[in-house]
Protein backbone atom coordinates (compact mmCIF):
# COMPACT_ATOMS: atom_id res chain seq x y z
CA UNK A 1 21.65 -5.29 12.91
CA UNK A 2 21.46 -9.25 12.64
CA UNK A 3 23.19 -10.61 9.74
CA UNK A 4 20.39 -12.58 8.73
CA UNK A 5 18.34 -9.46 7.80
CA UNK A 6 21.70 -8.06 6.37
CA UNK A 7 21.59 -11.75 4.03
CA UNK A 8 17.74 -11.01 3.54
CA UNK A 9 17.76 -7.63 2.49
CA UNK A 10 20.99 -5.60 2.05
CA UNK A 11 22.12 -7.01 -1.26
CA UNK A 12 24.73 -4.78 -3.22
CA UNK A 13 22.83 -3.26 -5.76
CA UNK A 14 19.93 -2.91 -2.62
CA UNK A 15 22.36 -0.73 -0.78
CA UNK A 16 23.59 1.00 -3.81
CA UNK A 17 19.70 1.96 -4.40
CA UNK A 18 19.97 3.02 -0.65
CA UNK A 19 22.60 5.19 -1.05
CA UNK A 20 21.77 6.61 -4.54
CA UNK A 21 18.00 7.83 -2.52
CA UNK A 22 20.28 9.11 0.32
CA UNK A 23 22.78 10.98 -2.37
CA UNK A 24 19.61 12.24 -3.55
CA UNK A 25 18.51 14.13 -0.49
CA UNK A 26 15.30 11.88 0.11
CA UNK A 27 16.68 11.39 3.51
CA UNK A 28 19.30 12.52 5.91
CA UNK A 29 20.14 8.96 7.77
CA UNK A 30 18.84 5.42 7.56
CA UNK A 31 17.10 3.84 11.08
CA UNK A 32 15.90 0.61 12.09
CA UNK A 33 13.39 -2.01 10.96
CA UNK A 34 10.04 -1.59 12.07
CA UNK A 35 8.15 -4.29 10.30
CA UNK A 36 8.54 -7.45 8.37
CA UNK A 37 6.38 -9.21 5.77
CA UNK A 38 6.87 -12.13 3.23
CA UNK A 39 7.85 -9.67 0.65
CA UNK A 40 9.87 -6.42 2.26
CA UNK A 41 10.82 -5.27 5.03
CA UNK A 42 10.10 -1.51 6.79
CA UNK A 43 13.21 0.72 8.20
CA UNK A 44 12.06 4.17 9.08
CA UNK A 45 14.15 6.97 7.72
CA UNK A 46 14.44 10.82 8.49
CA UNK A 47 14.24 13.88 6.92
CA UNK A 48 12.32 16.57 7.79
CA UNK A 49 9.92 14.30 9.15
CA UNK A 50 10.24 10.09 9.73
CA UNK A 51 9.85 8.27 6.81
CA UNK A 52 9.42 4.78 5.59
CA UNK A 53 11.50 2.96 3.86
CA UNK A 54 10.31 -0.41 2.04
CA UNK A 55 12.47 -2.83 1.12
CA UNK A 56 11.52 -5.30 -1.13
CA UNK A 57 13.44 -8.83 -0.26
CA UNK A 58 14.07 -9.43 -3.86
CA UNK A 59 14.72 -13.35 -3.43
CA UNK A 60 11.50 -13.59 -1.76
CA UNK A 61 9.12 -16.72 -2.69
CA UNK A 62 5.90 -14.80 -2.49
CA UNK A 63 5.72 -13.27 -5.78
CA UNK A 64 3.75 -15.93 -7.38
CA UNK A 65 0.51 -14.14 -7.77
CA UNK A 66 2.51 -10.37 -9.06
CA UNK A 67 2.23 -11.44 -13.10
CA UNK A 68 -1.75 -11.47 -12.48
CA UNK A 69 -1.62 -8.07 -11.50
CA UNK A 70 0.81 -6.69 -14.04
CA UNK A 71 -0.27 -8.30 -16.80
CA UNK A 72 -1.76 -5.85 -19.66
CA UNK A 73 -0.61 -2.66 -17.90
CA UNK A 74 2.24 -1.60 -20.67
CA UNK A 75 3.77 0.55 -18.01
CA UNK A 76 5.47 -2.81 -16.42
CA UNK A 77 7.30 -5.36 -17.25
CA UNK A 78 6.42 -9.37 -16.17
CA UNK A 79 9.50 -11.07 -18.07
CA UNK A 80 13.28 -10.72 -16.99
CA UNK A 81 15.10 -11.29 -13.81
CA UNK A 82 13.24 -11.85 -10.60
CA UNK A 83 15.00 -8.81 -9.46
CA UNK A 84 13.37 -6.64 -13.05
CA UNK A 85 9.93 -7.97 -12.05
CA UNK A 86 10.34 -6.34 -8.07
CA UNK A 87 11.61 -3.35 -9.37
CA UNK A 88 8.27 -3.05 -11.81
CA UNK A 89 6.25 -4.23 -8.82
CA UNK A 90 8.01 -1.20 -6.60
CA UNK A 91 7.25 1.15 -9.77
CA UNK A 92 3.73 -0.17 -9.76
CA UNK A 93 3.65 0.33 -6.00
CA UNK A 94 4.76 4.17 -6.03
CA UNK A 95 2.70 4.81 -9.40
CA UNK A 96 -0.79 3.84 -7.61
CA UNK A 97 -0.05 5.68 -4.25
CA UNK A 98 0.83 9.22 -6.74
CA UNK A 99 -2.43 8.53 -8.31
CA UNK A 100 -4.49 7.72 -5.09
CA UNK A 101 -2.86 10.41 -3.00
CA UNK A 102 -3.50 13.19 -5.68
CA UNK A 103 -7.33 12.21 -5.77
CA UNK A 104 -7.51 12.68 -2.20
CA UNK A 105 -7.31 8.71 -1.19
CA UNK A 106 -6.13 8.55 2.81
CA UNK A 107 -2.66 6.89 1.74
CA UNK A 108 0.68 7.17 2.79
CA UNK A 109 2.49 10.23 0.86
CA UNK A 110 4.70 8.76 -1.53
CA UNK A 111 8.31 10.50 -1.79
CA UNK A 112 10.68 8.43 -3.88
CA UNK A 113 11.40 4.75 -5.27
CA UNK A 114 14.56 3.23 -6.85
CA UNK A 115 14.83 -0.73 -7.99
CA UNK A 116 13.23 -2.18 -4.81
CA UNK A 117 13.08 0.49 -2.27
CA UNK A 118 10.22 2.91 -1.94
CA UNK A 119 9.89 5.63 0.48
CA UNK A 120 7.26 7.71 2.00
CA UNK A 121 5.47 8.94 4.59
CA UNK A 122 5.78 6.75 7.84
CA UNK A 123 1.74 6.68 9.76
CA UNK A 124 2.39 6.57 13.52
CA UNK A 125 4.35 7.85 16.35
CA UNK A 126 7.46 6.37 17.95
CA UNK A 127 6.03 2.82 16.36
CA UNK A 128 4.16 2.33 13.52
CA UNK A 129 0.31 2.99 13.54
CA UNK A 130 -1.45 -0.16 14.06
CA UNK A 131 -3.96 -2.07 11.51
CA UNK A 132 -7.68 -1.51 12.16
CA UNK A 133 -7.84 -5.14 13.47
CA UNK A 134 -5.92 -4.34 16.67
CA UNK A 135 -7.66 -1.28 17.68
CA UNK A 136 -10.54 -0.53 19.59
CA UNK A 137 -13.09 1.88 17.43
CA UNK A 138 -14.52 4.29 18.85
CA UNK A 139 -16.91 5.23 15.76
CA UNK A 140 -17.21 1.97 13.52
CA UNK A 141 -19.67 3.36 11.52
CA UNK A 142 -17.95 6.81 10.74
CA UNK A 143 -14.69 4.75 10.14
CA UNK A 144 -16.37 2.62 7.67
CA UNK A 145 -18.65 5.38 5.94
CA UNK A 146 -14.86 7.59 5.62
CA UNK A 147 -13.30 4.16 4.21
CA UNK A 148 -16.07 3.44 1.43
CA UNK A 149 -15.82 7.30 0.55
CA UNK A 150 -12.04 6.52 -0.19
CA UNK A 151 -13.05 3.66 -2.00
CA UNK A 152 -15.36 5.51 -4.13
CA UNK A 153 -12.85 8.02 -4.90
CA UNK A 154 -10.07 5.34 -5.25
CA UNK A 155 -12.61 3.97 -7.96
CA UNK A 156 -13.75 7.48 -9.44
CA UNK A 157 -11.23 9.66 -9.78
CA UNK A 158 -8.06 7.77 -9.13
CA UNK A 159 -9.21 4.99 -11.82
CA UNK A 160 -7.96 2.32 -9.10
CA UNK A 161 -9.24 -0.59 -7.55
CA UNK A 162 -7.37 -1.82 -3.88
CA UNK A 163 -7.81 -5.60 -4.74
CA UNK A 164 -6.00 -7.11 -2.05
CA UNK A 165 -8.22 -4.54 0.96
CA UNK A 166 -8.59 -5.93 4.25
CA UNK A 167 -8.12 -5.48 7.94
CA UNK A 168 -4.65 -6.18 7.83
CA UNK A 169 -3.86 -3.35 5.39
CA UNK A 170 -5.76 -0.62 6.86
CA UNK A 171 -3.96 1.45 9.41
CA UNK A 172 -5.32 3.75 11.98
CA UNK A 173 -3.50 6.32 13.29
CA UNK A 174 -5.41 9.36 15.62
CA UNK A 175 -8.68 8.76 14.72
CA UNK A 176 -7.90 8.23 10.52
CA UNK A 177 -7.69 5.76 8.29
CA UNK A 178 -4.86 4.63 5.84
CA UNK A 179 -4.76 2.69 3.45
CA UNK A 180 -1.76 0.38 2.68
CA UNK A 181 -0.26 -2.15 0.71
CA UNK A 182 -1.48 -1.01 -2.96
CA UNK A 183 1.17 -2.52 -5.01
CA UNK A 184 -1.34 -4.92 -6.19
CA UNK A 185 -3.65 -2.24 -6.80
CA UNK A 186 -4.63 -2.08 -10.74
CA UNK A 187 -6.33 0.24 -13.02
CA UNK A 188 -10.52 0.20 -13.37
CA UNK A 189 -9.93 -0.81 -16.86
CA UNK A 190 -8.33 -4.17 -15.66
CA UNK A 191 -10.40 -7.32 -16.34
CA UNK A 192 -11.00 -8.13 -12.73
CA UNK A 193 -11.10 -4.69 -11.13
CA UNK A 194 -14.93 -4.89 -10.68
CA UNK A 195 -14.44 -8.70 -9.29
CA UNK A 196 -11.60 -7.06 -6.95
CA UNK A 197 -13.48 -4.41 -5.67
CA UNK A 198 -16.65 -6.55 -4.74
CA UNK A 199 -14.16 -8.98 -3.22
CA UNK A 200 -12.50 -5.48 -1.04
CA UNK A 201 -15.80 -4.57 -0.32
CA UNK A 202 -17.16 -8.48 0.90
CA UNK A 203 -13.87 -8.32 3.30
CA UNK A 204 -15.32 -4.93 4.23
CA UNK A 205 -18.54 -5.91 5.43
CA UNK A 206 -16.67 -9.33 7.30
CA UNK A 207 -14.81 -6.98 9.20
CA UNK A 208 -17.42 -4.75 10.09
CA UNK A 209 -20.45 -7.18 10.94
CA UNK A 210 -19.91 -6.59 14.65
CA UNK A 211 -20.90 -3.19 14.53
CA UNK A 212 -22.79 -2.81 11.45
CA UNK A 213 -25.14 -4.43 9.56
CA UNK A 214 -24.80 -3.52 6.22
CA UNK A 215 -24.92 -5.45 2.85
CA UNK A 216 -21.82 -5.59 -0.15
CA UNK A 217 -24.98 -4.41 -2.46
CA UNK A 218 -25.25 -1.10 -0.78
CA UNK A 219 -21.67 -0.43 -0.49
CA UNK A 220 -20.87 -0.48 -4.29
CA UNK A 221 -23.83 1.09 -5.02
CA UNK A 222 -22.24 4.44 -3.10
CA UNK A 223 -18.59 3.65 -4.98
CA UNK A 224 -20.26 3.11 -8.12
CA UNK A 225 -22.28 6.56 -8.12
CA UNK A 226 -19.03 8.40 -6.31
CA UNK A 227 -20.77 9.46 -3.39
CA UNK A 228 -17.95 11.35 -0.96
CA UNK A 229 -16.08 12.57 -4.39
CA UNK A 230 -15.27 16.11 -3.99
């Protein structure tokens, strides 16, 4: 692997989280990196079944915007180290996919987390499942009518708002939607959940104005009223 990711990444107490998840039977052996962002970096993993493994580049400059988030939830902390405040981010991170998966959100399954590495389940084949924005759809307006319905029970029975939803955080893999990214995620109570959502919702409709016409109005009117809750 090129020493520069090593330098990026594989800290000491990063590998030590590594190995304490592998010690733990969350996976069998560790595999390459299969994509990079500003803050972590993706290796798949295997078990049973091909994981993957985030890594969260702890001296990253991109955290700027995490203590707006995190502030008010007492589950996490937003003093300390920069390394404490990825570690509550990564906590934050696996907490909202538990809650989203068990409501029946389309989200990766979350397996484990420890410090700033969080596994679960890898979407895709031999490469990762692309984002919505590089595929062609073949039913736009099923896609978005089976997103919304996520969103509404995201909102409804999860208690969570997306905040950060876009193209570029929705993957689609045979047909289905996932939903990604939801470390920023926060809880309906937040101050700005309802400002978030309307914002997820406006990106939404953006993204979907070549196939449908459809308003932001009429969109959180169906999220609002839980329409697609079982």
């Amino acid at each position: 692997m090129d020493r520069k990711i090593l330098a990026k990444v594989f800290d000491r107490p990063t590998l030590m989280n590594i190995h304490a998840l592998f010690n733990r039977g969350v996976f069998q052996n560790f595999g390459g990196p299969v994509a990079d962002g500003k803050e972590a970096r993706v290796f798949t993993a295997h078990n049973d079944e091909t994981l993957a493994v985030k890594v969260y580049k702890v001296e990253a400059g991109t955290f700027k915007m995490i203590h707006r988030y995190m502030q008010g939830d007492p589950r996490f902390r937003t003093t300390g180290s920069k390394r404490s405040l990825v570690n509550s981010w990564v906590r934050k991170e696996f907490g909202n996919l538990k809650r989203l998966y068990g409501a029946g959100v389309s989200v990766p399954r979350p397996y484990a987390f420890r410090g700033n590495v969080l596994v679960m389940q890898f979407i895709g084949g031999e490469s990762p499942a692309p984002s919505i924005k590089d595929v062609e759809l073949r039913h736009p307006k099923k896609t978005l009518r089976n997103i919304v319905e996520d969103l509404a029970r995201a909102y409804n029975l999860a208690r969570i708002v997306h905040a950060d939803l876009s193209e570029y955080n929705i993957l689609m893999w045979k047909g289905r939607h996932y939903l990604i990214d939801v470390g920023q995620a926060v809880d309906t109570r937040h101050p700005h959940a309802r400002e978030w959502l309307e914002r997820d919702v406006r990106n939404l409709c953006r993204f979907f104005s070549r196939w449908v016409s459809v308003s932001p109005g009429e969109l959180l009117k169906i999220i609002y009223r839980g329409e697609g809750n079982d």
